[in-house]
N, C-alpha and C. Protein backbone atom coordinates (compact mmCIF):
# COMPACT_ATOMS: atom_id res chain seq x y z
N UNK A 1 -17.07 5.63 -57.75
CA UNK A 1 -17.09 5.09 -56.42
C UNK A 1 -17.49 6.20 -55.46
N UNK A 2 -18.40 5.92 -54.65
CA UNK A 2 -18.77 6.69 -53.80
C UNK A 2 -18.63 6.77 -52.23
N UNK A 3 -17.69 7.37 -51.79
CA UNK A 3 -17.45 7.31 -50.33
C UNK A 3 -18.21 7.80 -49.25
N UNK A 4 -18.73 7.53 -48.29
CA UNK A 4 -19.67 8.31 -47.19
C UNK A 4 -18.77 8.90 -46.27
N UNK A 5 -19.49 9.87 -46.00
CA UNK A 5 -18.87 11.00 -44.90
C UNK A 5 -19.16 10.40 -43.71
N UNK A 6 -17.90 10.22 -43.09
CA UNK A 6 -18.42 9.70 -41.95
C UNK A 6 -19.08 10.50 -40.71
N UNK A 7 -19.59 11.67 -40.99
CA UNK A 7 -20.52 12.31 -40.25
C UNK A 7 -22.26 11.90 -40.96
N UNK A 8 -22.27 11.69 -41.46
CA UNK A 8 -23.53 10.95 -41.87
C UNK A 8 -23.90 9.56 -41.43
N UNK A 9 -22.87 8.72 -41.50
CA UNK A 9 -22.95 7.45 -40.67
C UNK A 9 -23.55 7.42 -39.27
N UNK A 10 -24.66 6.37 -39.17
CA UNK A 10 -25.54 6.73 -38.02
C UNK A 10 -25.52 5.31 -37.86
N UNK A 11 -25.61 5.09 -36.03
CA UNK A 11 -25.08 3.87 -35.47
C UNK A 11 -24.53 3.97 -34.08
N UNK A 12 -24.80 2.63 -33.64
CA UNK A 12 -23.38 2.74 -32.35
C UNK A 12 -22.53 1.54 -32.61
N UNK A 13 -21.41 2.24 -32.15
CA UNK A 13 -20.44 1.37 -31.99
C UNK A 13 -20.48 0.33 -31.21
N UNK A 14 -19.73 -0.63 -31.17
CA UNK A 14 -19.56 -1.74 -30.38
C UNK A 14 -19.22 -1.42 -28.74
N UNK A 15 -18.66 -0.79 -28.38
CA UNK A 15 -18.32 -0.19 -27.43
C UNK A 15 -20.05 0.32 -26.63
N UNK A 16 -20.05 0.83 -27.10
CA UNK A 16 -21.50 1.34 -26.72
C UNK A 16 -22.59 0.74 -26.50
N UNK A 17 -22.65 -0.24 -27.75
CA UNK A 17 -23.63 -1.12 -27.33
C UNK A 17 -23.21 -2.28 -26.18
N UNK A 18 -22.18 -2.31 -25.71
CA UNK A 18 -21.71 -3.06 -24.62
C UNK A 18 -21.75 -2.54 -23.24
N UNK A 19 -21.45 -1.65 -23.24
CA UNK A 19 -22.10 -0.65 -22.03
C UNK A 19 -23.73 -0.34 -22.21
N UNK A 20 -24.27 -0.25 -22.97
CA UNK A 20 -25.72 -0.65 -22.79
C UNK A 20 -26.13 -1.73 -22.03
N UNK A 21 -25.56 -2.44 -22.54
CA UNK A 21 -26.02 -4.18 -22.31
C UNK A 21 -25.96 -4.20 -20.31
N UNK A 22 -25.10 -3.76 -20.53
CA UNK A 22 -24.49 -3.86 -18.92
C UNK A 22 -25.23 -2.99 -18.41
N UNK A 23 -25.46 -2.35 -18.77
CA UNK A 23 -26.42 -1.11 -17.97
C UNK A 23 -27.72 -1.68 -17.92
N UNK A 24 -28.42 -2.58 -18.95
CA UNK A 24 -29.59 -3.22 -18.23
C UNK A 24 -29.42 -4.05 -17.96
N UNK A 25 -28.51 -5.07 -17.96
CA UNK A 25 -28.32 -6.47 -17.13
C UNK A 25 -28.34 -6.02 -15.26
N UNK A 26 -27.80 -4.47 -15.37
CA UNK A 26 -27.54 -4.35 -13.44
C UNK A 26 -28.74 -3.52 -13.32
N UNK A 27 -29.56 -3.40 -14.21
CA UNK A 27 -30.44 -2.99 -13.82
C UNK A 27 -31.42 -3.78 -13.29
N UNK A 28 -31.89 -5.04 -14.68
CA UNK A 28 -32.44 -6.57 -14.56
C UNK A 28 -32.37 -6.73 -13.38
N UNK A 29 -30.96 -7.29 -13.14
CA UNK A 29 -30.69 -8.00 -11.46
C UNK A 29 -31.45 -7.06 -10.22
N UNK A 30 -31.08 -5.99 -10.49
CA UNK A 30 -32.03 -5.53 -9.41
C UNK A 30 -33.66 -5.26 -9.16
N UNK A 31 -34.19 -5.43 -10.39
CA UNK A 31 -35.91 -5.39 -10.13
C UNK A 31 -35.85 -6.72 -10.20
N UNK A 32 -35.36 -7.64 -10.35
CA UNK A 32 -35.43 -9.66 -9.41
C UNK A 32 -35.57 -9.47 -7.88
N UNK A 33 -34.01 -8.98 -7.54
CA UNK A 33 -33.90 -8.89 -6.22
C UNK A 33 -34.99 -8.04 -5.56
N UNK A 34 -35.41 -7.07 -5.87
CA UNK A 34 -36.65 -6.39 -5.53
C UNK A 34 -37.96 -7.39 -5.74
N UNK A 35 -38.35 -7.64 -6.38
CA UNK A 35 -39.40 -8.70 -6.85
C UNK A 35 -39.03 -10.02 -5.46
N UNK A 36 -38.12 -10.66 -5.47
CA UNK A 36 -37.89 -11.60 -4.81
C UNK A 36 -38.00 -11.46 -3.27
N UNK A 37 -37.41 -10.01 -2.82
CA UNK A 37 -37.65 -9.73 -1.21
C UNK A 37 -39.18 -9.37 -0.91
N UNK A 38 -39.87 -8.63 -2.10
CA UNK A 38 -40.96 -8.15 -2.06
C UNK A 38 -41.98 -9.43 -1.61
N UNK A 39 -41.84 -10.72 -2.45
CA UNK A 39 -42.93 -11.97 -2.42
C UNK A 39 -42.27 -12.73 -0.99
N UNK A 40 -41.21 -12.84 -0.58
CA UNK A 40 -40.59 -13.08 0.93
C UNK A 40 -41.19 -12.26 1.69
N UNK A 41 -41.31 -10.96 1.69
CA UNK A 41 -42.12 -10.23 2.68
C UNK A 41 -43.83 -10.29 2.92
N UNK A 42 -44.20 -10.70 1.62
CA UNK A 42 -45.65 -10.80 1.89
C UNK A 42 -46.01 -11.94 2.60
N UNK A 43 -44.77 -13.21 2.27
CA UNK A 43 -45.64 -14.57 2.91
C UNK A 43 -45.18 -14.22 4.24
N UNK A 44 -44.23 -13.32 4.78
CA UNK A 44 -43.85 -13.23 6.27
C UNK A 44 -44.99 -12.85 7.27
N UNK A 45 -45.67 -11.64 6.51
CA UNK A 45 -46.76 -11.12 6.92
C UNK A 45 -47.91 -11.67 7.08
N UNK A 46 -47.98 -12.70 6.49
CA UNK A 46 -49.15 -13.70 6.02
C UNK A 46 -48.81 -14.74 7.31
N UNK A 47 -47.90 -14.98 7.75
CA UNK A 47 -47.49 -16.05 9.01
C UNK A 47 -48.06 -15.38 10.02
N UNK A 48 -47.51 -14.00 10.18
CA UNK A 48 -47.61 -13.36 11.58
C UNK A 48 -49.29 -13.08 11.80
N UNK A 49 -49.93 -12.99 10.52
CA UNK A 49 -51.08 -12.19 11.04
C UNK A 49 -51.83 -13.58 11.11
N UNK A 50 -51.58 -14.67 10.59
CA UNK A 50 -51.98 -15.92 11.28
C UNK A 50 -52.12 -16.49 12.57
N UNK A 51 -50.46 -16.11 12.78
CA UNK A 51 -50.05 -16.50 14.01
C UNK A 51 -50.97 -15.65 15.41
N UNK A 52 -51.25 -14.55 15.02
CA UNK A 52 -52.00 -13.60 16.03
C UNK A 52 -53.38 -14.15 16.31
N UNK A 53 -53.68 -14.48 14.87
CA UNK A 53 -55.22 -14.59 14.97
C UNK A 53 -55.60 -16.18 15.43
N UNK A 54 -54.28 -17.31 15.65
CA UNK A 54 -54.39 -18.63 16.77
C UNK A 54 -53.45 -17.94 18.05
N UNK A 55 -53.05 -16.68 18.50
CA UNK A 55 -53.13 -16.34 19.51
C UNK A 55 -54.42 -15.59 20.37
N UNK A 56 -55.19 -15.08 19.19
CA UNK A 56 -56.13 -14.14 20.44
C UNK A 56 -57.18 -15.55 20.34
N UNK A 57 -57.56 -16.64 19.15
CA UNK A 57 -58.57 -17.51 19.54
C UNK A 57 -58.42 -18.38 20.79
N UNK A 58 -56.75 -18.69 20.92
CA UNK A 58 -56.25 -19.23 21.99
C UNK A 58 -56.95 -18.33 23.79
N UNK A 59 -56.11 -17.09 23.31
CA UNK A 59 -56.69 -16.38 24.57
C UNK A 59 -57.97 -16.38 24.84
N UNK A 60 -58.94 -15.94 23.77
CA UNK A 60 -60.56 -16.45 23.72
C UNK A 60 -61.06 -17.36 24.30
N UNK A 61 -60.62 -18.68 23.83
CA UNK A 61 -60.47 -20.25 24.46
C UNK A 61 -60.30 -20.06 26.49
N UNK A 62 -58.83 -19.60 26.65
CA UNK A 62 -58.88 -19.67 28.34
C UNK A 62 -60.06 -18.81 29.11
N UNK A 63 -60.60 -17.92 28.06
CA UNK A 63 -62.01 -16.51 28.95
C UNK A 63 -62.87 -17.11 28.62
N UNK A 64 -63.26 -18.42 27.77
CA UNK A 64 -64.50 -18.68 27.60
C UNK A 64 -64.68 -20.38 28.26
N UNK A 65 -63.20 -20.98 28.78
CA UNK A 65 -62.99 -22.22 29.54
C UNK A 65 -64.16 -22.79 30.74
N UNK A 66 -64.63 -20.92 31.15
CA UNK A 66 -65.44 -21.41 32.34
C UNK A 66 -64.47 -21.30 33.96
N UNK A 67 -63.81 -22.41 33.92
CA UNK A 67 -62.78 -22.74 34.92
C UNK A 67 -61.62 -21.47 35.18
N UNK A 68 -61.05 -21.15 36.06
CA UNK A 68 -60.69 -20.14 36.67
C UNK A 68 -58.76 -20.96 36.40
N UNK A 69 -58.04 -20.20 35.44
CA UNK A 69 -56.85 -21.39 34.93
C UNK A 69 -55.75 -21.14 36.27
N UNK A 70 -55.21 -22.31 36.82
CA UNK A 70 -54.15 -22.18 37.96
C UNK A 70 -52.97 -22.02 37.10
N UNK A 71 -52.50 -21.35 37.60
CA UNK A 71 -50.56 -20.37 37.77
C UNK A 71 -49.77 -21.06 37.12
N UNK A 72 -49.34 -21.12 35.93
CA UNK A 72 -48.33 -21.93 35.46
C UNK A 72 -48.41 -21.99 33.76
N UNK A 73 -48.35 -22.80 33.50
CA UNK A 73 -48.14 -22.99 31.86
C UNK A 73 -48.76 -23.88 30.98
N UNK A 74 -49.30 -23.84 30.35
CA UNK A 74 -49.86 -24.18 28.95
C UNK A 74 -49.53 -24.25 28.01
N UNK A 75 -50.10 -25.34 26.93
CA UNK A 75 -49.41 -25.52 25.22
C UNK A 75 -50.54 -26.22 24.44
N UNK A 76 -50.61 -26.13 23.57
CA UNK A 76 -51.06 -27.02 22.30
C UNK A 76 -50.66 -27.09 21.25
N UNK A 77 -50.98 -27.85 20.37
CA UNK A 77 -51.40 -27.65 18.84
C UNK A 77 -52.45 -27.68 18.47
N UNK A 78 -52.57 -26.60 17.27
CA UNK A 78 -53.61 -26.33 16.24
C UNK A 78 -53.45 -26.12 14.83
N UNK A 79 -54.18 -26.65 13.93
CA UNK A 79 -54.30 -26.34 12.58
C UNK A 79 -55.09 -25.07 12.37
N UNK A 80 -54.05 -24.12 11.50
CA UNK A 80 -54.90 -23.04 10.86
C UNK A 80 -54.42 -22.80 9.65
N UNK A 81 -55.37 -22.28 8.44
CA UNK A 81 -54.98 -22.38 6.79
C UNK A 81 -54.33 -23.44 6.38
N UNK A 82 -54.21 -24.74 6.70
CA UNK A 82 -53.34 -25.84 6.79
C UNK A 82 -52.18 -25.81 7.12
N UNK A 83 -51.66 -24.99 8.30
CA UNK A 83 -50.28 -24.96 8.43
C UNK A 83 -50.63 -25.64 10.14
N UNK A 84 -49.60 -26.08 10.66
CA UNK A 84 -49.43 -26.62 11.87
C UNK A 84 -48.81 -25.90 12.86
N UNK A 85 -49.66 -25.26 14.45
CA UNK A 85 -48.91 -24.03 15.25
C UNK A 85 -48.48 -24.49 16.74
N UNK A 86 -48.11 -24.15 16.69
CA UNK A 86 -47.70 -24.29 18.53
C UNK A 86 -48.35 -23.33 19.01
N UNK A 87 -48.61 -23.35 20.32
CA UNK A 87 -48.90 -21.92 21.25
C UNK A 87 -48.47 -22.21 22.60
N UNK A 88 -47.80 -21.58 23.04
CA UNK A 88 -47.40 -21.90 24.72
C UNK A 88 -47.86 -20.59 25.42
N UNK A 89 -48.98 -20.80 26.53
CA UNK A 89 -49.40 -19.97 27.45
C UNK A 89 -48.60 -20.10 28.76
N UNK A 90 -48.32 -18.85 29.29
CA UNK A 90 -48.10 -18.75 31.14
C UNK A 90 -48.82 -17.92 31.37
N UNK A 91 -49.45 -18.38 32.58
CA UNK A 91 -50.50 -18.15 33.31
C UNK A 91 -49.74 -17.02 34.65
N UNK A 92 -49.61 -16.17 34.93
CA UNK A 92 -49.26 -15.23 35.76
C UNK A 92 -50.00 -14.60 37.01
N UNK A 93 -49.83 -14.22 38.16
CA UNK A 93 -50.23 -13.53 38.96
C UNK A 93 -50.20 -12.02 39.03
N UNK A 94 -51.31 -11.06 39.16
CA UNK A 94 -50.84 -9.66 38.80
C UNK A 94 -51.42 -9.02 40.47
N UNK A 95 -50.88 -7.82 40.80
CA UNK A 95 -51.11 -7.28 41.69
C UNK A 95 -53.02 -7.55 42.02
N UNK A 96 -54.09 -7.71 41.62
CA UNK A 96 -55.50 -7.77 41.69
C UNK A 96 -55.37 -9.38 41.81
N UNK A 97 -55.78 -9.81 42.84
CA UNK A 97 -56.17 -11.18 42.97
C UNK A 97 -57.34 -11.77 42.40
N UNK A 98 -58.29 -11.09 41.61
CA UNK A 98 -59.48 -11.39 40.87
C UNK A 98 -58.63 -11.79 39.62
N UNK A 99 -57.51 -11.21 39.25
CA UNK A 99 -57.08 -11.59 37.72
C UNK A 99 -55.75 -11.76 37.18
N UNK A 100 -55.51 -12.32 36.61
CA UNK A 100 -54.35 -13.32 35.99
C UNK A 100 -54.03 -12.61 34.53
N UNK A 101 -52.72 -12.99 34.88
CA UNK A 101 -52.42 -12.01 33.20
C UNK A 101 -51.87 -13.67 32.71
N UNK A 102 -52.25 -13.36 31.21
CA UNK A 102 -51.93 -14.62 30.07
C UNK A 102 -51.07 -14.26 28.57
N UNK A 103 -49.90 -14.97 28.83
CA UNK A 103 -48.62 -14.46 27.93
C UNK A 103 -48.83 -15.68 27.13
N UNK A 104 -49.25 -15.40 25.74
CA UNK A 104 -49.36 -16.45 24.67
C UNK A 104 -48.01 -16.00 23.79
N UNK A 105 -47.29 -17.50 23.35
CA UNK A 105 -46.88 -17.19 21.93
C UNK A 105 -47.04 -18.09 21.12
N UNK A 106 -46.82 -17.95 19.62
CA UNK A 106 -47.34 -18.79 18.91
C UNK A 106 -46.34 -18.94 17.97
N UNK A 107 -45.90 -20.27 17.50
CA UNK A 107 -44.77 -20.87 16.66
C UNK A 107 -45.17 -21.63 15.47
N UNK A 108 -44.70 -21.01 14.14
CA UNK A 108 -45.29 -21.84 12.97
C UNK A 108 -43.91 -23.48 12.96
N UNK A 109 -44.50 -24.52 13.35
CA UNK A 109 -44.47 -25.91 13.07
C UNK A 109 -43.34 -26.10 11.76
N UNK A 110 -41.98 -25.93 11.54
CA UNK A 110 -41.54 -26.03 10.20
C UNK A 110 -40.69 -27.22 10.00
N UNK A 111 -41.05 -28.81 9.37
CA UNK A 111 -40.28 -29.96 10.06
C UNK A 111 -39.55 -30.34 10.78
N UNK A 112 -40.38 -30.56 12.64
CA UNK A 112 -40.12 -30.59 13.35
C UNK A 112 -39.59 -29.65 14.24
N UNK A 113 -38.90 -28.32 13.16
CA UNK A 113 -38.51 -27.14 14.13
C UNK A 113 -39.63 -25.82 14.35
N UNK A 114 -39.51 -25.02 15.21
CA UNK A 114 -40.93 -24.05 15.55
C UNK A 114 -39.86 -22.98 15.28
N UNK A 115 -40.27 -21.65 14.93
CA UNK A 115 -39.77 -20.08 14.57
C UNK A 115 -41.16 -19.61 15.46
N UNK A 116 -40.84 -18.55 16.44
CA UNK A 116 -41.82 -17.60 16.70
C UNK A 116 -42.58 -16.72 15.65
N UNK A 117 -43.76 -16.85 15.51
CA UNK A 117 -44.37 -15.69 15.00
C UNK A 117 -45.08 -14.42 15.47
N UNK A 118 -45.97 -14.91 16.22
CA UNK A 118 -46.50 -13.94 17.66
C UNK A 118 -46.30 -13.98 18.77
N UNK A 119 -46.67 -13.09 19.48
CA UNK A 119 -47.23 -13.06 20.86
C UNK A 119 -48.14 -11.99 21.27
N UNK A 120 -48.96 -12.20 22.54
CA UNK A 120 -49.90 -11.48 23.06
C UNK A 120 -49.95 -11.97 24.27
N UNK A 121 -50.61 -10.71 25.13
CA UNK A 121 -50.59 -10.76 26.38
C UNK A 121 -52.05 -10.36 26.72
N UNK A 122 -52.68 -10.54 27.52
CA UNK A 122 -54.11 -10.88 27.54
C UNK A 122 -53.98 -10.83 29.51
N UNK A 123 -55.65 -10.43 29.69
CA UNK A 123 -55.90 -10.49 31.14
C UNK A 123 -57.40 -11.69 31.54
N UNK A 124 -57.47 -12.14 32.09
CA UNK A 124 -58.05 -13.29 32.85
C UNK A 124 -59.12 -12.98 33.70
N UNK A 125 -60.10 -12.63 34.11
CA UNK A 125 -61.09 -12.31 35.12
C UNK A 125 -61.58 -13.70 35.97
N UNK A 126 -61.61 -13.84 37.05
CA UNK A 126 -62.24 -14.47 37.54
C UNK A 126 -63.81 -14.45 37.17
């Protein structure tokens, strides 16, 4: 009968391999949670730089109207990338009576409720 030395015995124990386990399960969870904020942050960015670009066409829109816009406030809707936006303009008075300052913001449409995404502020020439 032949007995082994138990310094030759090669292995881990149960113990060990259980603290392994756990050591990549909290690891796991955290490249998810990383992964998961990471794809939340890109579509955020993807709203806003939308949202800018139906704010400056908006502002574009009142400098290329023709008509000289009277003092007060403005809104629409528009479709852009298929999403649905709000924009609410005020029309302002600035120290130069030739020109009007124009405060756009712009709200992504989310059933029935609006979240801000942009804003811009823009000047008016007669």
């Amino acid at each position: 009968m032949i007995v082994a030395d138990r310094r030759y015995c090669a292995g881990f124990t149960l113990l060990e391999l259980i603290v392994a386990l756990a050591v990549i399960t909290v690891v796991m969870a955290a490249l998810h949670t990383t992964g998961q904020t990471a794809s939340r942050g890109g579509g955020y960015l993807e709203e806003r730089t939308l949202a800018s670009w139906v704010a400056a066409n908006e502002l574009a829109r009142l400098r290329l109207n023709g008509g000289w816009p009277e003092l007060g406030e403005l809104e629409g809707d528009v479709t852009m990338a298929h999403r649905e936006w709000h924009w609410h303009a005020r029309i302002l008075p600035t120290p130069d009576p030739g020109v009007r300052r124009a405060e756009l913001t712009v709200a992504l449409l989310l059933d029935g409720t609006s979240a801000d995404r942009a804003s811009l502020t823009g000047f008016l020439t007669q």
